[in-house]
Every structure is written in structure tokens, then in C-alpha cells.
Protein backbone atom coordinates (compact mmCIF):
# COMPACT_ATOMS: atom_id res chain seq x y z
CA UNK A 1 72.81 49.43 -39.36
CA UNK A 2 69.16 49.03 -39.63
CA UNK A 3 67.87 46.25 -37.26
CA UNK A 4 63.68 45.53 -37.73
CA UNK A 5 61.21 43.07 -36.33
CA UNK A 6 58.77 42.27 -39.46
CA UNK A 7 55.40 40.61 -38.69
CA UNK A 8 53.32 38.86 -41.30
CA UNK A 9 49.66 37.79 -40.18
CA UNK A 10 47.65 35.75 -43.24
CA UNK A 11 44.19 36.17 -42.12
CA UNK A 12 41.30 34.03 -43.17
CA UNK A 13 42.56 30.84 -43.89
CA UNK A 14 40.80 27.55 -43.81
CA UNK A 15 42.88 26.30 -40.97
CA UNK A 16 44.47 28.31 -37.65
CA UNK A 17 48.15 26.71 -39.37
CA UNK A 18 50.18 29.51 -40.32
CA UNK A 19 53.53 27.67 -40.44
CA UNK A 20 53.11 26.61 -44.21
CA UNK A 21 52.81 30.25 -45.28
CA UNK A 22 55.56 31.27 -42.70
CA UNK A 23 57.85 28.82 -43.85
CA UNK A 24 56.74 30.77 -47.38
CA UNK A 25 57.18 34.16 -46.03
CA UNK A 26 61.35 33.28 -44.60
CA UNK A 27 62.15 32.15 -48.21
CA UNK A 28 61.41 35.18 -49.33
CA UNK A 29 63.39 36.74 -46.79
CA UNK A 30 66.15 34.68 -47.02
CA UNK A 31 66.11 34.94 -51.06
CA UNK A 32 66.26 38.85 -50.45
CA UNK A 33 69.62 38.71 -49.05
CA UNK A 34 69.19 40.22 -46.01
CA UNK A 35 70.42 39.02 -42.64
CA UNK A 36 67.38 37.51 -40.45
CA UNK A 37 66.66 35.53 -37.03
CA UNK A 38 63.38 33.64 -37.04
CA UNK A 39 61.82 34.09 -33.62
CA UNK A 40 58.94 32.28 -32.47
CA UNK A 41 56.41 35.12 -32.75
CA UNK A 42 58.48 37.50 -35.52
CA UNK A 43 61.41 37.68 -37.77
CA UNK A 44 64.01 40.28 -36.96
CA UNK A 45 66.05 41.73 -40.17
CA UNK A 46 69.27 43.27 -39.98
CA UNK A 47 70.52 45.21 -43.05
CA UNK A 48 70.50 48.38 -45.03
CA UNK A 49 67.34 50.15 -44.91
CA UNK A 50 66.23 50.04 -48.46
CA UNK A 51 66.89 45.96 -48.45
CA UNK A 52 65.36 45.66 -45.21
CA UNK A 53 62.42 47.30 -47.24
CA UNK A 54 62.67 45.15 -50.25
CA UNK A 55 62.80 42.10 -47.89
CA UNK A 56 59.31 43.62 -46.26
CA UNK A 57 57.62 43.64 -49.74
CA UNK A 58 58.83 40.35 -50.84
CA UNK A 59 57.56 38.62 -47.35
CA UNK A 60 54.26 40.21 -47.68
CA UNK A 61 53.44 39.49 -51.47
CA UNK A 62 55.22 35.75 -50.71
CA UNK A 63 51.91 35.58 -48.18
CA UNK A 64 49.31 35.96 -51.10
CA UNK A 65 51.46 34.13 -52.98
CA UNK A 66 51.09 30.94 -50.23
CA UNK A 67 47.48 31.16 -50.41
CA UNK A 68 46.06 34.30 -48.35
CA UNK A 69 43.51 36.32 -49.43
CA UNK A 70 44.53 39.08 -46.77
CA UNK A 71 46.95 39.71 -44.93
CA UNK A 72 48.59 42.37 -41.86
CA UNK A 73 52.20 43.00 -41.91
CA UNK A 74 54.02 44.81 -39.44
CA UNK A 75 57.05 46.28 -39.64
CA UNK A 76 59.35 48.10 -36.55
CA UNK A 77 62.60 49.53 -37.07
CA UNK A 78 65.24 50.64 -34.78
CA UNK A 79 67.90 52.76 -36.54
CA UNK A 80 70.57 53.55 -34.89
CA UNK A 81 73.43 56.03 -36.25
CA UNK A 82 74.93 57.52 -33.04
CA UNK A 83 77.03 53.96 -33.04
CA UNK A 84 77.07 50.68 -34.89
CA UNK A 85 75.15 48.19 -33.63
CA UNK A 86 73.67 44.62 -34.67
CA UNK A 87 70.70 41.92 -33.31
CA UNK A 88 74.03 39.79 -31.67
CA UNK A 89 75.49 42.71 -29.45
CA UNK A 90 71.68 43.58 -28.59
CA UNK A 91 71.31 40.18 -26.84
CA UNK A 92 74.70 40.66 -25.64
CA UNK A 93 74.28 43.54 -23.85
CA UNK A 94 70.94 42.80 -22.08
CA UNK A 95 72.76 39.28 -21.10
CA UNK A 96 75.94 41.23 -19.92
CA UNK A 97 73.58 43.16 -17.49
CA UNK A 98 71.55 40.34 -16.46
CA UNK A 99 74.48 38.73 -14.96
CA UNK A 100 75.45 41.63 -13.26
CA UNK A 101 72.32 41.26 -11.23
């Protein structure tokens, strides 16, 4: 399964506050359905690949929507199809191998 970190920058706003239009930008996430993890510096999606995309155009229109009159979105995804995978075992793993050290 699709896992993606999704980035959404509103640019020229009146203050340097961008949790109000964050907070904006997760509703729309979470409205889309699609399994997320609010970091502090991104939101990582987990899903099918056309809802992680629908998510993606929801968060960045929800942006405008809160007020911005531009903004920069970006979007990485890791999809994986050799084996399944998900954002949990990720961390799992790297913490397995951590305390091996």
C-alpha cells in the first residue's frame, strides 16, 4: 500500500502562523478517508493511490479555501509492491535496528 509524505506551504499571509490553515488542511485529509499521521513538519498518508491523490487535492484547495492566495504543495510517495508494508512497521523496523546497535 501506498505510503506518502504531503506538504502544504500557504505563502503570503499576513502573519508567519500557519497552524490555522494546517489545522484546515488535516480536515480535509481526515474528511477524505484516508489514513494519516500529523508530523511536526508534514503529514504522512497511507492508502490507495488514487485516495491518497484525492486526499492531495482536497488539502491543497482546503489551503485557498483557509485564506491563501498561493500556495506549494508537495507530495512524495513510496510505493511499495514487492511486499506489504505500512507507516507503523516503517518505524518498527528502523526501531528494531536501532536497538540492535
Amino acid at each position: 500500500m501506498p505510503i506518502a509524505q504531503l506538504t502544504v506551504v500557504p505563502l503570503g499571509g499576513a502573519t508567519s502562523s500557519l497552524s490555522d490553515t494546517v489545522a484546515q488542511v488535516v480536515r480535509a485529509i481526515e474528511k477524505s478517508g484516508v489514513k494519516y499521521q500529523l508530523t511536526p513538519m508534514s503529514t504522512i498518508l497511507e492508502g490507495p493511490l488514487p485516495a491518497i491523490i484525492k486526499a492531495v487535492r482536497a488539502a491543497h484547495e482546503a489551503a485557498f479555501a483557509a485564506g491563501a492566495g498561493r500556495v506549494s504543495t508537495t507530495l512524495t510517495i513510496d510505493d511499495r509492491r514487492d511486499r506489504p508494508t505500512s507507516m507503523e512497521h516503517k518505524v518498527k523496523v528502523v526501531r528494531a535496528k536501532m536497538n540492535k546497535q
